[in-house]
Protein backbone atom coordinates (compact mmCIF):
# COMPACT_ATOMS: atom_id res chain seq x y z
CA UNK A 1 49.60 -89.91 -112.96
CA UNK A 2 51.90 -91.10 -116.09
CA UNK A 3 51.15 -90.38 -119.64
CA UNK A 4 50.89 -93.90 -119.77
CA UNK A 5 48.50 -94.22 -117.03
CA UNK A 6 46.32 -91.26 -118.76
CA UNK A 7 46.34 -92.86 -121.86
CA UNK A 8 45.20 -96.77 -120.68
CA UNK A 9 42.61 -95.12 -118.90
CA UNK A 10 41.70 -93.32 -121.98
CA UNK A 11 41.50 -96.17 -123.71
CA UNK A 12 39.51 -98.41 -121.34
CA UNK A 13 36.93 -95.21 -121.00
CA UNK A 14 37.60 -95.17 -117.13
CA UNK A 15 38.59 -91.51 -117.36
CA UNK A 16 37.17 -89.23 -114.46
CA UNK A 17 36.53 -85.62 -114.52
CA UNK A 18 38.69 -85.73 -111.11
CA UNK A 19 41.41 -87.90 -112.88
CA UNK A 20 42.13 -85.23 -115.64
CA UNK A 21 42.15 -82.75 -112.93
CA UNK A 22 44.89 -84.57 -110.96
CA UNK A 23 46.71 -85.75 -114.28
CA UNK A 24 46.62 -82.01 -115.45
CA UNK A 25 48.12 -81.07 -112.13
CA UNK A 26 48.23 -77.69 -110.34
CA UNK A 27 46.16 -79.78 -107.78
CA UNK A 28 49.50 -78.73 -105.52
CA UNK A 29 49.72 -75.02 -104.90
CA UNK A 30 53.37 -75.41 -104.87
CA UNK A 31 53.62 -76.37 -108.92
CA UNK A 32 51.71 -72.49 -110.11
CA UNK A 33 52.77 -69.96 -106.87
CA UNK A 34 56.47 -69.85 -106.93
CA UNK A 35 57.25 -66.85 -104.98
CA UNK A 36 54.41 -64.63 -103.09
CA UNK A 37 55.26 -61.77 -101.27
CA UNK A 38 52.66 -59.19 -99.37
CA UNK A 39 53.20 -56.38 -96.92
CA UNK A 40 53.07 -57.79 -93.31
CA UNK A 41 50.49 -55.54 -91.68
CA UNK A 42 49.98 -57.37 -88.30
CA UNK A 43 49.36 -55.33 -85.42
CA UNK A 44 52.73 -56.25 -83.14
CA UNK A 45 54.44 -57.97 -85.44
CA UNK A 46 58.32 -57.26 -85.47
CA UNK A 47 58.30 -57.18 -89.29
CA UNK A 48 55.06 -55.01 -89.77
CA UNK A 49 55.12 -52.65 -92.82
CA UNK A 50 57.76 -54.78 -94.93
CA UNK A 51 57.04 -57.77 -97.54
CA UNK A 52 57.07 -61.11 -96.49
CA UNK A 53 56.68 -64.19 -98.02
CA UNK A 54 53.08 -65.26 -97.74
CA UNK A 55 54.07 -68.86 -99.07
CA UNK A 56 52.47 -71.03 -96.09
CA UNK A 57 48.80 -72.41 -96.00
CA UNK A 58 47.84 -69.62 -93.51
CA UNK A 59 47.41 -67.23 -96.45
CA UNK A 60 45.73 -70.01 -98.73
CA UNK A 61 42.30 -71.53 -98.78
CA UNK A 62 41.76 -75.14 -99.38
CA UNK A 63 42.22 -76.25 -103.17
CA UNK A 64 38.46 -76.15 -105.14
CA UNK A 65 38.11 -77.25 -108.47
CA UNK A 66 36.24 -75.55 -111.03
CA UNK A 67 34.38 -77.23 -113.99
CA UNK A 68 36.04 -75.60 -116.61
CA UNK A 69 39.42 -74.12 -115.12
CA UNK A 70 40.25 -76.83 -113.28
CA UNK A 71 42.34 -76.55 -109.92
CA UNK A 72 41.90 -73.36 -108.01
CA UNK A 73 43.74 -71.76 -105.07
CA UNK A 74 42.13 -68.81 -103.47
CA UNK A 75 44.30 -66.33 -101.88
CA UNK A 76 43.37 -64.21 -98.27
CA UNK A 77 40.29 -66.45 -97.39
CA UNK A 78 40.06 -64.39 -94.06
CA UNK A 79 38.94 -61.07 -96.09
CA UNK A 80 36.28 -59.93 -94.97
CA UNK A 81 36.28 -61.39 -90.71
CA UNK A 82 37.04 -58.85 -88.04
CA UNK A 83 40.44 -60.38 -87.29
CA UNK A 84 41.57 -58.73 -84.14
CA UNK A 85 38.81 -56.95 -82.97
CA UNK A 86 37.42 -57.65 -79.52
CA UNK A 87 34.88 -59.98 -78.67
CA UNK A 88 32.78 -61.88 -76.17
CA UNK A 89 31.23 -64.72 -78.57
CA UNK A 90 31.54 -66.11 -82.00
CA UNK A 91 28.54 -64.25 -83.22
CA UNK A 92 30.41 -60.92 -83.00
CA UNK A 93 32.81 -62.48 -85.83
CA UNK A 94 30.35 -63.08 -88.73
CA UNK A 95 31.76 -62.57 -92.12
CA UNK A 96 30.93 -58.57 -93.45
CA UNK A 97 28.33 -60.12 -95.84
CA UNK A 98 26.58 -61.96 -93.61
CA UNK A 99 25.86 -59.26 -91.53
CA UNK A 100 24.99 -57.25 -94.28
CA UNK A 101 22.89 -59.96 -95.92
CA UNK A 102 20.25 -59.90 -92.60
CA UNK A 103 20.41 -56.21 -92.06
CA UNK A 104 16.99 -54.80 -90.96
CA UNK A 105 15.51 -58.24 -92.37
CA UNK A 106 13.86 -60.43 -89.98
CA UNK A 107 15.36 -63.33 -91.64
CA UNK A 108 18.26 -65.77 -91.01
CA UNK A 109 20.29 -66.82 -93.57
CA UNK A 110 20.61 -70.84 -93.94
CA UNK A 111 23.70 -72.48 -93.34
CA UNK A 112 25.09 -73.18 -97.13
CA UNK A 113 24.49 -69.22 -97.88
CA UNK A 114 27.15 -67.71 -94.89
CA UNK A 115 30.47 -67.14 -95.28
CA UNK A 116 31.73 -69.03 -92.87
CA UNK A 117 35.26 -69.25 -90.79
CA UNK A 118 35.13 -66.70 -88.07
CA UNK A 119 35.39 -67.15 -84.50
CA UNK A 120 35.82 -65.53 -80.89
CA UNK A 121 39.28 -66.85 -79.97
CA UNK A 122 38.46 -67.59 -76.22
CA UNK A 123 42.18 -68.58 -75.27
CA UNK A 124 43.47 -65.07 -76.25
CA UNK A 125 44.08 -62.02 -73.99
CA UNK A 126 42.33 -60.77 -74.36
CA UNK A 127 39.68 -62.63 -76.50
CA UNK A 128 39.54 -61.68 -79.97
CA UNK A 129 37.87 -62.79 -83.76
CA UNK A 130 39.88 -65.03 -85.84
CA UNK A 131 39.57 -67.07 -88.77
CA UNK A 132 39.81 -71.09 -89.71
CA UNK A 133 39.37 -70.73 -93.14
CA UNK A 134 42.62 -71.22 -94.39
CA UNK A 135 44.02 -74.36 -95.41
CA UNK A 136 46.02 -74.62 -92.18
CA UNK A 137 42.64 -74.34 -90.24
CA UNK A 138 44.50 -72.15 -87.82
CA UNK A 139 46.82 -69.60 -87.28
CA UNK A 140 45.17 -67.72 -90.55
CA UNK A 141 46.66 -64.84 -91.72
CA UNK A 142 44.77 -61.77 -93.10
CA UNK A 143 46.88 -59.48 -95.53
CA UNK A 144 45.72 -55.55 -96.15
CA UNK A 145 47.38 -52.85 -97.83
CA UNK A 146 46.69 -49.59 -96.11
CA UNK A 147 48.71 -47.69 -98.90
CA UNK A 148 47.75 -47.49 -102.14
CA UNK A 149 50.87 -47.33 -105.32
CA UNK A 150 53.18 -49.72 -107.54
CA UNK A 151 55.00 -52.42 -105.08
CA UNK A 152 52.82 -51.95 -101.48
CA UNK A 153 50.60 -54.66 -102.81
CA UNK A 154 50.85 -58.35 -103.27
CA UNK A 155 53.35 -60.12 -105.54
CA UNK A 156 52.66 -62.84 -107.50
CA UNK A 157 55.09 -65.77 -109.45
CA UNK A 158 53.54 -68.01 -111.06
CA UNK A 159 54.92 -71.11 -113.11
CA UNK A 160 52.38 -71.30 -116.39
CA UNK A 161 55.24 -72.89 -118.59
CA UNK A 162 54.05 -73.91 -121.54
CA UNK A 163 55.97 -77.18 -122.09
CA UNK A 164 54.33 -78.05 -118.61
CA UNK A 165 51.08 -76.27 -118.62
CA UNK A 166 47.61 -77.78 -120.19
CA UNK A 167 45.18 -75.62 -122.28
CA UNK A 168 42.93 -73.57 -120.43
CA UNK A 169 39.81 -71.89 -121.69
CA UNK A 170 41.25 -68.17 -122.16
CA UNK A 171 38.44 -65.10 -120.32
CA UNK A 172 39.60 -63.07 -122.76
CA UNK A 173 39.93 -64.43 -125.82
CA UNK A 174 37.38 -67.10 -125.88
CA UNK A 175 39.48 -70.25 -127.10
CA UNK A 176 42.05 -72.31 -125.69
CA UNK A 177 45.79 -71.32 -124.52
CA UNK A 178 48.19 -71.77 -121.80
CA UNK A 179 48.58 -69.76 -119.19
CA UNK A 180 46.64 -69.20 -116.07
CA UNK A 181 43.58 -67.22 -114.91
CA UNK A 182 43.62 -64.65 -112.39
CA UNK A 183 40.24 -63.57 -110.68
CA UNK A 184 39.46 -61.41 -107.93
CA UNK A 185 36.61 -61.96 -106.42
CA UNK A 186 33.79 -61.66 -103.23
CA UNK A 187 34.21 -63.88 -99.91
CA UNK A 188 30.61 -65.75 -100.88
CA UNK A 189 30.78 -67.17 -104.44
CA UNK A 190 33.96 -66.66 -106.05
CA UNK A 191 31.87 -64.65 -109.02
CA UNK A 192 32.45 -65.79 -112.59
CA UNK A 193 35.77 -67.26 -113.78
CA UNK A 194 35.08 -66.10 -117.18
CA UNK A 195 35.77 -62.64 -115.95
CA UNK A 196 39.24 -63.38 -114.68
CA UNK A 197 42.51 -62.22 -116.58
CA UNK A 198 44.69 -64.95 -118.23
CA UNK A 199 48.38 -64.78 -117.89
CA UNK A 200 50.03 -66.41 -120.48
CA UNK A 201 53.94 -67.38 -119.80
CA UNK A 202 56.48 -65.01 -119.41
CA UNK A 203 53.96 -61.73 -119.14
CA UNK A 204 54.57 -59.43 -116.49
CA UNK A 205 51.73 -57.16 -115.39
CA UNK A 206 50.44 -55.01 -112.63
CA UNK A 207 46.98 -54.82 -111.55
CA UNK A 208 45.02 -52.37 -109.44
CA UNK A 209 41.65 -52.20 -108.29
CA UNK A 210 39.28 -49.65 -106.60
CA UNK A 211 36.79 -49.10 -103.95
CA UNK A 212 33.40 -47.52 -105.39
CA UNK A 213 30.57 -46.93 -102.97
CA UNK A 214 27.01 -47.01 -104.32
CA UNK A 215 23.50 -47.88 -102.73
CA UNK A 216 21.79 -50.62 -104.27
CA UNK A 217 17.97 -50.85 -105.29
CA UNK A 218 16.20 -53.25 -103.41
CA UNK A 219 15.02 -57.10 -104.70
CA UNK A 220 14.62 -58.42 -106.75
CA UNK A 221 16.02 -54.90 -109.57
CA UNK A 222 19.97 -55.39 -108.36
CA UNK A 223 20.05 -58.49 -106.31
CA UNK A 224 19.17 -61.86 -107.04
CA UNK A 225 18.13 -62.63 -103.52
CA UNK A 226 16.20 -60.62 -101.02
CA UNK A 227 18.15 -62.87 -98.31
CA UNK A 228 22.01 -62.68 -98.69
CA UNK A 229 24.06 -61.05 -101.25
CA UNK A 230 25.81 -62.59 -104.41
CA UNK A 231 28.11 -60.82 -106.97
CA UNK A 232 26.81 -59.01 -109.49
CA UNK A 233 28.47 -60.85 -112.01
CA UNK A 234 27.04 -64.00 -111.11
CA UNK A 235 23.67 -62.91 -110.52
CA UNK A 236 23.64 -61.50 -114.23
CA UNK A 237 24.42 -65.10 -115.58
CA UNK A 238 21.86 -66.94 -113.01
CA UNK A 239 19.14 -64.35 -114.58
CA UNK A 240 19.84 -65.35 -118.10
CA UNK A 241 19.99 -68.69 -116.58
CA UNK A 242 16.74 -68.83 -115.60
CA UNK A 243 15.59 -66.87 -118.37
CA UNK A 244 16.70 -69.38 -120.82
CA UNK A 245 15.41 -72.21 -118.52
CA UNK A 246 11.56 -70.34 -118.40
CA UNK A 247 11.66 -69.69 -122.44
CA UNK A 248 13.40 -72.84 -123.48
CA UNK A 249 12.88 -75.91 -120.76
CA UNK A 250 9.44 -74.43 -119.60
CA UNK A 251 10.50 -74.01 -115.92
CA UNK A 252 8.11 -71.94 -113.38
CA UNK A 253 8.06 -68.83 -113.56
CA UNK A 254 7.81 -68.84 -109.77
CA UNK A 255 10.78 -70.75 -109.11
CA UNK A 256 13.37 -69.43 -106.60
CA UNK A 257 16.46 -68.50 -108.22
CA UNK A 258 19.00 -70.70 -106.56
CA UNK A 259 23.02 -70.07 -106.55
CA UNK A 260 24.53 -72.48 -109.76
CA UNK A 261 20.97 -73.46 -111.10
């Protein structure tokens, strides 16, 4: 992918979505996360309660692409499984939002709406939930903080130079600059991008979060689904969605609302 290539295949109008993606780069986790560090808090583990380097595909989901932002890495893609706890069968590992999705319903949820990556290790001792989600597809590794200040959390470089880095659309500012976009997000449907933070080169900045607890109203007043759950975020956009879809393209009233439609 040379700026010669790009450009003859600019000319001859054989461009690809997919091809700008690749020519844009950061398809390679290894060009944006230059140094990751998070508290090792593995049960056992000779080095638990100290930072190490969480570098290595067993921290890392598989590489996505997004149609505006472009290559995407998700970080701790086992969030959310009961790593470690006992089990008999792979059904005692669902993802936390699965089981909360069928709660007291007397519904299943179909296949393309679980979070899905957990299983009952059967060749542990004893047997035990794990994860394949990673990018490793074994081996995963789950990272927790179980003590909240400045420095117990992760640590992030990452390489957004701007002699190397393309525009991206900026969450903030609504126009185009370089740097890269930083989004924390549910297991089930990454939210909305547009919500993310963009780090422009050579900031530094800390970021915390919080846990709030609150009871939600049933369907359809706070979710978009009366089967499985979806971020709040994203079900606000598929509502105006759908409301623009009903007033402007005439669609049925009736239709189901349907995740990215």
């Amino acid at each position: 992918y040379t700026a010669a290539w790009f450009i003859n295949q600019m000319v001859s109008a054989n461009l690809s979505y997919m091809d700008l993606i690749m020519y844009a780069g950061y398809t390679r986790r290894s060009q944006i996360v230059k140094e990751c560090k998070v508290v090792d808090s593995e049960d056992g583990s000779p080095t638990k309660g100290t930072k190490i380097s969480c570098m290595s595909d067993e921290w890392w989901g598989p590489m996505w692409v997004d149609d505006t932002y472009g290559a995407c890495h998700t970080f701790n893609p086992c969030h959310g499984f009961p790593m470690g706890s006992l089990c008999e069968a792979d059904g005692e590992c669902d993802h936390a939002l699965n089981v909360k999705a069928t709660k007291n319903k007397n519904s299943n949820l179909p296949t393309w709406a679980k979070v899905s990556g957990g299983f009952c290790d059967i060749d542990a001792e004893p047997r035990t939930c794990a994860c394949n989600a990673c990018k490793a597809g074994k081996n995963c590794k789950h990272a927790t903080q179980s003590r909240s200040g400045k420095g117990r959390g992760m640590r992030l470089m990452l390489n957004s130079a701007v002699e190397e880095d393309t525009p991206i659309s900026s969450a903030e500012n609504s126009r185009w600059s370089s740097g890269t976009v930083v989004h924390m997000h549910s297991e089930f449907d990454k939210g909305l991008l547009s919500n993310g933070m963009t780090m422009p080169p050579g900031m530094v900045t800390d970021v915390a979060i919080e846990k709030n607890i609150y009871t939600e109203m049933e369907y359809p007043y706070t979710n978009c689904s009366d089967t499985f759950n979806i971020e709040p975020s994203l079900c606000q956009a598929n509502c105006l969605r759908r409301t623009q879809a009903i007033k402007c393209c005439g669609m049925e009233k009736s239709a189901p609302v349907i995740k990215g439609k």
